[in-house]
Structures are given as structure tokens and as C-alpha cells.
N, C-alpha and C. Protein backbone atom coordinates (compact mmCIF):
# COMPACT_ATOMS: atom_id res chain seq x y z
N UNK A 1 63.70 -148.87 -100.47
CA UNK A 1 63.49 -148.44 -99.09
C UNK A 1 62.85 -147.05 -99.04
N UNK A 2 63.23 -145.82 -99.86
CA UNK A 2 62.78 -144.86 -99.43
C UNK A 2 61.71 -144.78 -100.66
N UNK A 3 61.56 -145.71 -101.78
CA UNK A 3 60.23 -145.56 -102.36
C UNK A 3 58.87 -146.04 -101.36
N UNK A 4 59.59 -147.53 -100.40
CA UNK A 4 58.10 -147.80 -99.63
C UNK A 4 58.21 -146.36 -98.84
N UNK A 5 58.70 -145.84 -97.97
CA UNK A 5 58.83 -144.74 -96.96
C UNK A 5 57.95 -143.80 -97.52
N UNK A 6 58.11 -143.64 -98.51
CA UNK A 6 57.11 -142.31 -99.29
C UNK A 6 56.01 -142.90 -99.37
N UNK A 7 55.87 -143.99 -100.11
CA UNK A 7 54.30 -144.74 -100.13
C UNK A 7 53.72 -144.98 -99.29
N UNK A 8 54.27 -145.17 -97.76
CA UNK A 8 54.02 -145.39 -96.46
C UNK A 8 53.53 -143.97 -96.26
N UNK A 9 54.20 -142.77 -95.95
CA UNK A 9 53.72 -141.61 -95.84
C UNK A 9 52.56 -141.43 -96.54
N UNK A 10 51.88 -141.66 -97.47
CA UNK A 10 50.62 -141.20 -98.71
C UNK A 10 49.86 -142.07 -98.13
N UNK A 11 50.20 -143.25 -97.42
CA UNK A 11 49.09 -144.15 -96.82
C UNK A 11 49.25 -145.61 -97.86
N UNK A 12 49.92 -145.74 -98.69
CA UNK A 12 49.96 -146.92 -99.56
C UNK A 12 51.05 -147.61 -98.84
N UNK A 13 50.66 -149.08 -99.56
CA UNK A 13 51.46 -150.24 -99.28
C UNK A 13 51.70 -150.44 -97.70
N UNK A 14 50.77 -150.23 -97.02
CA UNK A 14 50.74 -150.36 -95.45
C UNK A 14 49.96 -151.84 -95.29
N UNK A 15 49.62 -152.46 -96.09
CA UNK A 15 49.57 -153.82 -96.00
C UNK A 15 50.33 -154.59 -95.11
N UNK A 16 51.99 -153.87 -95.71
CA UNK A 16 52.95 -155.15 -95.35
C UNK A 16 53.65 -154.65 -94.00
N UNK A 17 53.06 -153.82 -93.41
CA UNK A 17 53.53 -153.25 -92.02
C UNK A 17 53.22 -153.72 -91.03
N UNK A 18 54.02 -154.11 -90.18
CA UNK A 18 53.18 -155.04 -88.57
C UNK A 18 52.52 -153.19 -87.92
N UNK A 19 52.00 -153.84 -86.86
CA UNK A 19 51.63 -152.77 -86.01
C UNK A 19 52.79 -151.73 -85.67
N UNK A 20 53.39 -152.78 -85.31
CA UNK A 20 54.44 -151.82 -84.55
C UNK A 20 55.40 -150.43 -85.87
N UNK A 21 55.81 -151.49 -86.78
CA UNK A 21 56.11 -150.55 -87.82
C UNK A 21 54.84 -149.22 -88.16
N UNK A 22 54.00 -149.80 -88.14
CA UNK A 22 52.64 -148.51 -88.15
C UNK A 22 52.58 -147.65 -86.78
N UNK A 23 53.11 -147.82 -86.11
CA UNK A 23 53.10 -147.33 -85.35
C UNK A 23 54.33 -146.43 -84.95
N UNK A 24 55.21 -146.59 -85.64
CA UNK A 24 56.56 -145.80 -85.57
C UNK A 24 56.10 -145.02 -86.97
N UNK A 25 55.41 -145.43 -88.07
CA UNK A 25 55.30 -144.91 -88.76
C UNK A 25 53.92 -143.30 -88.78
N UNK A 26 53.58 -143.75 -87.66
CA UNK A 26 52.38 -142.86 -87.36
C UNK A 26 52.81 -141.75 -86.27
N UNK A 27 53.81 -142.28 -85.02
CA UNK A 27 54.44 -140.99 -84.47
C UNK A 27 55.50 -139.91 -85.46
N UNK A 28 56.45 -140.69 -86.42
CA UNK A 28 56.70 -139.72 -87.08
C UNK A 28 55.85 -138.55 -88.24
N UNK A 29 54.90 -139.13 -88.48
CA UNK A 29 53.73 -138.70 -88.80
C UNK A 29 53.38 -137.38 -88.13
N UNK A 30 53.10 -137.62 -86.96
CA UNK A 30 52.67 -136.73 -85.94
C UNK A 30 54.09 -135.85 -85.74
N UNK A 31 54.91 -136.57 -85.41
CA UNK A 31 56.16 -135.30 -85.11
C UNK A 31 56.23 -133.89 -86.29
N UNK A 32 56.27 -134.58 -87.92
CA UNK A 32 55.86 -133.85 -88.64
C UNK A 32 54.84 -132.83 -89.01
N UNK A 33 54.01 -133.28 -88.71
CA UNK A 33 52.69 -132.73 -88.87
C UNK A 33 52.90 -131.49 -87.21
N UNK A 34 53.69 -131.62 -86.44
CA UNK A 34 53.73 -131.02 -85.44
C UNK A 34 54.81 -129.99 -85.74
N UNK A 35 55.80 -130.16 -86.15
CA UNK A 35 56.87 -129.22 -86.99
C UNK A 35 56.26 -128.06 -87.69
N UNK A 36 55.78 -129.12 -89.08
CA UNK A 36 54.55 -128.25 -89.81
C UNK A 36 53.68 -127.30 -89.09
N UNK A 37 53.07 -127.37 -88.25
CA UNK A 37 52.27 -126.66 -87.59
C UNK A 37 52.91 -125.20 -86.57
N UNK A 38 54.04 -126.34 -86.01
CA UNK A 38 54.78 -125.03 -85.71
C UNK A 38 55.50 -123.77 -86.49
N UNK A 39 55.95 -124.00 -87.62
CA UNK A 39 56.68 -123.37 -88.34
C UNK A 39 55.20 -122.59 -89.38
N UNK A 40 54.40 -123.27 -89.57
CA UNK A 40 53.15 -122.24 -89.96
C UNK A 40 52.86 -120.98 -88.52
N UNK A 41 52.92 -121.64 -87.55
CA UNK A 41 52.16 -120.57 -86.20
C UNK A 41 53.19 -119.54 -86.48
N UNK A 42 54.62 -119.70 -86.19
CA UNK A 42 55.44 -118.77 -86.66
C UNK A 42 55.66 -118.14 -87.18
N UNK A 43 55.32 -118.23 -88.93
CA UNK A 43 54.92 -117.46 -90.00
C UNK A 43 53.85 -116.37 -89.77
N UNK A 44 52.83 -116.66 -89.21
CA UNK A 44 51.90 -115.69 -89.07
C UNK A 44 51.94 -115.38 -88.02
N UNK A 45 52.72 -115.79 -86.97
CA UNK A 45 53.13 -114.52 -85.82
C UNK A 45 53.98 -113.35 -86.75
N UNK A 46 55.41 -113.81 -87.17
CA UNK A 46 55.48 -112.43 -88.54
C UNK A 46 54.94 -112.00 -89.22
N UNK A 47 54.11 -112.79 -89.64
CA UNK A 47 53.37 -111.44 -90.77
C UNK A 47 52.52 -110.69 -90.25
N UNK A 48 51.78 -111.68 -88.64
CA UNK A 48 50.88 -110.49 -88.25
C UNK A 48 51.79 -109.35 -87.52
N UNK A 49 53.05 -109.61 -87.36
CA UNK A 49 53.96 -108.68 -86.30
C UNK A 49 54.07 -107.53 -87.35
N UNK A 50 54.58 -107.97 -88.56
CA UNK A 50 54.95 -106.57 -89.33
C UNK A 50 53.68 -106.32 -90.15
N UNK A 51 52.38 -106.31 -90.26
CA UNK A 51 51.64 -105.71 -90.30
C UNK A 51 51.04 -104.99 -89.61
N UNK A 52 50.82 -105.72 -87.91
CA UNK A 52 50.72 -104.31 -87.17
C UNK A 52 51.75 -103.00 -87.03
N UNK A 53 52.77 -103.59 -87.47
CA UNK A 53 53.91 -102.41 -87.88
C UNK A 53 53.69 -101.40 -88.84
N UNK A 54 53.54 -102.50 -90.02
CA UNK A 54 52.54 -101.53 -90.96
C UNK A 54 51.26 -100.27 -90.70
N UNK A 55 50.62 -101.19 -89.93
CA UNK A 55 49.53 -100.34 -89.58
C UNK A 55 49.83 -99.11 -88.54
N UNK A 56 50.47 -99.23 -87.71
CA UNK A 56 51.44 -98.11 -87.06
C UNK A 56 51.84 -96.81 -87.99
N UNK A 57 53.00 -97.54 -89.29
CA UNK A 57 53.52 -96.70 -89.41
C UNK A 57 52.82 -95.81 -90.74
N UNK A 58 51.63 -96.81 -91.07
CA UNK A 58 50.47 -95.74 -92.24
C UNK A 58 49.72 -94.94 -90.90
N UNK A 59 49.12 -95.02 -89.89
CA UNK A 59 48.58 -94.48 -88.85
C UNK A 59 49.24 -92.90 -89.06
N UNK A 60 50.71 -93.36 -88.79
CA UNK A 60 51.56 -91.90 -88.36
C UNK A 60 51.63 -91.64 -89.81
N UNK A 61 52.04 -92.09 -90.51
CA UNK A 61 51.88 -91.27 -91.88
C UNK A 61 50.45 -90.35 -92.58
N UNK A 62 49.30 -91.35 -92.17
CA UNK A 62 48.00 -90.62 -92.21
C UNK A 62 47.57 -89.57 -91.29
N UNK A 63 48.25 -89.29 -90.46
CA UNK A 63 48.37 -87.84 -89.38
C UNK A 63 48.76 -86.76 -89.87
N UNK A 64 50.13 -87.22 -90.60
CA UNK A 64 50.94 -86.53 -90.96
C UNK A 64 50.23 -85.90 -92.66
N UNK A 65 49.81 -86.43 -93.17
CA UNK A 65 49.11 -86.12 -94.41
C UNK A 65 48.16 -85.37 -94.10
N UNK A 66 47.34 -85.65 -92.54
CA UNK A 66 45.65 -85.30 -92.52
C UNK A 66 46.40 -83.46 -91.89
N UNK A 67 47.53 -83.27 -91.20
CA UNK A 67 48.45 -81.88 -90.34
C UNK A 67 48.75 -81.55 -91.83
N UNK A 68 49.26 -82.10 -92.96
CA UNK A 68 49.99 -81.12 -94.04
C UNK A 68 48.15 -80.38 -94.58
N UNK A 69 47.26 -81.45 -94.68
CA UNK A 69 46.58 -81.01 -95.63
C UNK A 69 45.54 -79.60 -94.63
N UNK A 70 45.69 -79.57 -93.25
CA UNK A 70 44.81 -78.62 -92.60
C UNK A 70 45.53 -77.43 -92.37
N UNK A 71 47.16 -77.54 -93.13
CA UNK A 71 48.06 -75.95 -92.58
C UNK A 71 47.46 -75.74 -94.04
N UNK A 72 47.71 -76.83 -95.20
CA UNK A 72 47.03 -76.07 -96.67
C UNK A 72 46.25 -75.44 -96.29
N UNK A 73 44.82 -75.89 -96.10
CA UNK A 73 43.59 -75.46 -95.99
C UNK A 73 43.58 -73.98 -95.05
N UNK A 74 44.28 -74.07 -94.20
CA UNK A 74 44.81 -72.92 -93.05
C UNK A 74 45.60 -71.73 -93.94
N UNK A 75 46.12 -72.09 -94.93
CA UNK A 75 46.92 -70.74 -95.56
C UNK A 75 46.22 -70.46 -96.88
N UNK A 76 45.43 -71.49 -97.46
CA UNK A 76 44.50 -71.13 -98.19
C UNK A 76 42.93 -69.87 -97.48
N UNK A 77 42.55 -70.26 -97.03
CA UNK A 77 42.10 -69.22 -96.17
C UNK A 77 42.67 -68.08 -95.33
N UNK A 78 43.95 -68.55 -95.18
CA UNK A 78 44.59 -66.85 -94.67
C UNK A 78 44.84 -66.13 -96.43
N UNK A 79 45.42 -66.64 -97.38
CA UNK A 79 45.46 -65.96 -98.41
C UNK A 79 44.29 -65.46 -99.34
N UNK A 80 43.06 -65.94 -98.86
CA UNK A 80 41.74 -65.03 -99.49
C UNK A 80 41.25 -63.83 -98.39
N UNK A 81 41.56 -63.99 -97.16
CA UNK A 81 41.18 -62.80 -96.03
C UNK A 81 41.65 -61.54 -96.87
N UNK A 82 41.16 -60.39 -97.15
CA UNK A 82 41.53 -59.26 -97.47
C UNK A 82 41.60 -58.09 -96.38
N UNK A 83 43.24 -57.47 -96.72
CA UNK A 83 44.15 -56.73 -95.89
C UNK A 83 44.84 -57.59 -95.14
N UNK A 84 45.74 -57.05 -94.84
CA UNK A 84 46.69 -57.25 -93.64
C UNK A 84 46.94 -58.86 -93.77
N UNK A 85 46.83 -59.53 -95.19
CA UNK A 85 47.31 -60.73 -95.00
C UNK A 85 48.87 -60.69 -94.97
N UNK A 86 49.86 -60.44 -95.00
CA UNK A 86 51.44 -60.76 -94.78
C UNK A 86 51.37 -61.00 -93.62
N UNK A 87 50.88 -59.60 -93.03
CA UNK A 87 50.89 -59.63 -91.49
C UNK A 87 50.21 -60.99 -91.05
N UNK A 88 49.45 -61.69 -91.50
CA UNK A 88 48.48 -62.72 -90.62
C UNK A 88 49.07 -63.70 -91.42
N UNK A 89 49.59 -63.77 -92.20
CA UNK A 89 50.62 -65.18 -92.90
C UNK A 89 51.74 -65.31 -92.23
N UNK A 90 52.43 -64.32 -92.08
CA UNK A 90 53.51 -64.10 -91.07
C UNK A 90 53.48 -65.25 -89.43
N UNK A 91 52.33 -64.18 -89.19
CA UNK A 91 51.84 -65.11 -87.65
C UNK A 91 51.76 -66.67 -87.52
N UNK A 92 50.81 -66.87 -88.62
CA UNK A 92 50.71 -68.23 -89.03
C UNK A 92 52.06 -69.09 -89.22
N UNK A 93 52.89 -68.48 -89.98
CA UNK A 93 53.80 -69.60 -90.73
C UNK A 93 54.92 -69.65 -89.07
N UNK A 94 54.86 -68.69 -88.32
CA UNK A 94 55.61 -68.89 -87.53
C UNK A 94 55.16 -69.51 -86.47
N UNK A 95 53.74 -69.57 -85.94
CA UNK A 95 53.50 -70.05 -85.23
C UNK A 95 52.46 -69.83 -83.64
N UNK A 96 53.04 -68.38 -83.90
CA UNK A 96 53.20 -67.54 -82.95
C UNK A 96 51.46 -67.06 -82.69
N UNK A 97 50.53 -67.57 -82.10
CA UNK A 97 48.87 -66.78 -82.16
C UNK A 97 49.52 -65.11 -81.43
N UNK A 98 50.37 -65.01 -80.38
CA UNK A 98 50.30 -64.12 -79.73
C UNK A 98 50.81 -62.97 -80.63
N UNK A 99 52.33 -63.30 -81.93
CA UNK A 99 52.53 -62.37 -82.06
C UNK A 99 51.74 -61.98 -83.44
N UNK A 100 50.38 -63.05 -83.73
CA UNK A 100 49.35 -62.60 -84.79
C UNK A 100 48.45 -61.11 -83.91
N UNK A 101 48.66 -61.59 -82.93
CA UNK A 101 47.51 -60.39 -82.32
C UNK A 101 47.87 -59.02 -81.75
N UNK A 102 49.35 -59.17 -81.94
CA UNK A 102 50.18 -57.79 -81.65
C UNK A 102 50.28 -56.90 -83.16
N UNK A 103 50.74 -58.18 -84.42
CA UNK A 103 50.46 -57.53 -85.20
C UNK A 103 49.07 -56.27 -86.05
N UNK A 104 48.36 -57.49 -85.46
CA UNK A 104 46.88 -56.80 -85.94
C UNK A 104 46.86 -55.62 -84.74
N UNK A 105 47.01 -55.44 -83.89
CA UNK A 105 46.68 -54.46 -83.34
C UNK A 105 47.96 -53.35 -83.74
N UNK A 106 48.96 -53.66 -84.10
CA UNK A 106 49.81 -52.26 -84.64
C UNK A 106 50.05 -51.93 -85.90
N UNK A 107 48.79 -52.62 -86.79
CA UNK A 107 48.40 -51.75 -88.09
C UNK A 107 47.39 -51.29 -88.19
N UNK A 108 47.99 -49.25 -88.15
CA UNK A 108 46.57 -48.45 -88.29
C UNK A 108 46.37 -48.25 -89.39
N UNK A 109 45.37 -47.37 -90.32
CA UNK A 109 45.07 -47.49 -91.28
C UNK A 109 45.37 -46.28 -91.19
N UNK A 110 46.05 -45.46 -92.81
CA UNK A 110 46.56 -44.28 -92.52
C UNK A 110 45.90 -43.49 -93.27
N UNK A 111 45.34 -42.27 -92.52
CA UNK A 111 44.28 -41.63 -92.72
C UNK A 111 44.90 -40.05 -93.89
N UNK A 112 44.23 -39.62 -94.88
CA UNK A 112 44.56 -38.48 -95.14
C UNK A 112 44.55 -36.98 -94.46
N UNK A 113 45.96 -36.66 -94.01
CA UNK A 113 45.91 -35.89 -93.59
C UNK A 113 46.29 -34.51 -94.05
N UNK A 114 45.77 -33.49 -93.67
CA UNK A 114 45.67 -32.01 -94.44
C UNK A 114 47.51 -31.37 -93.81
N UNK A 115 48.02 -30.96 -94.89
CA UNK A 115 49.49 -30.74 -94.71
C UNK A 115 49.21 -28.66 -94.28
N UNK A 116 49.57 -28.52 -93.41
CA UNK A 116 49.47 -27.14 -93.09
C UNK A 116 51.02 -25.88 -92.84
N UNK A 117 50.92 -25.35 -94.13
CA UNK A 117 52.16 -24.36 -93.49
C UNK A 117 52.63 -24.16 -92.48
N UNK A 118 54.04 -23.98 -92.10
CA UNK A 118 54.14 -23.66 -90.87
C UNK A 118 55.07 -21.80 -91.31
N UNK A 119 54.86 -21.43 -90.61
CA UNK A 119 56.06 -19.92 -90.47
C UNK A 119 55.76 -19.38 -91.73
N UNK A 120 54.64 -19.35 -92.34
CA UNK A 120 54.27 -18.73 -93.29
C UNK A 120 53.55 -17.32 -93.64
């Protein structure tokens, strides 16, 4: 019984089938083949679901790589500026543009000055 059933499924030994048996044998056919189909659509609704996930979460990770690599590049160039880099690394690492520009303006450069007796 379930050797014809299989041979029936492959398309063999359908000789000895009335219509009607071919015909029960052809909607389950179809029910299958309709299962099948569904349970494939499904599959690649997940995989396409967690690949756009994927792609999301390399997106935010490639932001995050492209922000680390432009503060490098940002403190690499504050550390070749000559003078007053602490002061302008300072600003930087904190954040602060406003209190970069207070700094620079309250370092004078200190000039030699002539020391003069007093009460002498």
C-alpha cells in the first residue's frame, strides 16, 4: 500500500488508477505542493527579516567606526598643531568649542621682562 502511494506520488504505476483515484491522488498533490510553498515563502520572509536586521545593525556599526575613525583623525591633527596643544586637546576631548576659545584667548605668551630695583 504505501509502496504503490510513493510510486503514485513519482508518477509510476498510475496505470491501475481509475480517474477518480487520480484525482484524489492529484489534489493531495496540490495540497502538498501548497504546504511546500508555503513553508518556503516563510523561510525567506525570515531570512529576509533578519537580514534587513543585519543590515541595520552593520549600518549603525559602520557610523560608529566611520565617528571613532574622524575623532582619530581629529586628535591626530590637534597633536601635530604646534603650541598650546593641551590647551586645544583639552577642548576637544571635552567637547566644549566654546571653552576651546576661552582657552586660546587666556594664553599670553610671556614676554621677557627687565627686573628693576626697587628702594635702592
Amino acid at each position: 500500500m504505501i509502496q504503490n502511494f510513493n510510486s503514485h506520488l513519482t508518477g509510476d504505476g498510475l496505470a491501475s488508477l481509475s480517474v477518480k483515484e487520480m484525482k484524489q491522488l492529484e489534489t493531495r498533490l496540490e495540497r502538498g505542493i501548497a504546504r511546500i510553498r508555503a513553508k518556503k515563502h516563510e523561510l525567506i520572509l525570515n531570512e529576509t527579516e533578519n537580514l534587513q536586521k543585519r543590515e541595520i545593525q552593520l549600518e549603525q556599526e559602520n557610523a560608529c567606526l566611520r565617528a571613532k575613525i574622524a575623532e582619530n583623525e581629529k586628535l591626530q591633527q590637534l597633536s601635530m598643531m604646534p603650541g598650546g596643544q593641551d590647551y586645544e586637546m583639552q577642548a576637544y576631548l571635552s567637547g566644549n568649542v566654546l571653552q576651546l576659545n576661552m582657552m586660546q584667548a587666556a594664553v599670553y605668551p610671556i614676554m621677557d621682562r627687565k627686573v628693576l630695583p626697587l628702594g635702592q
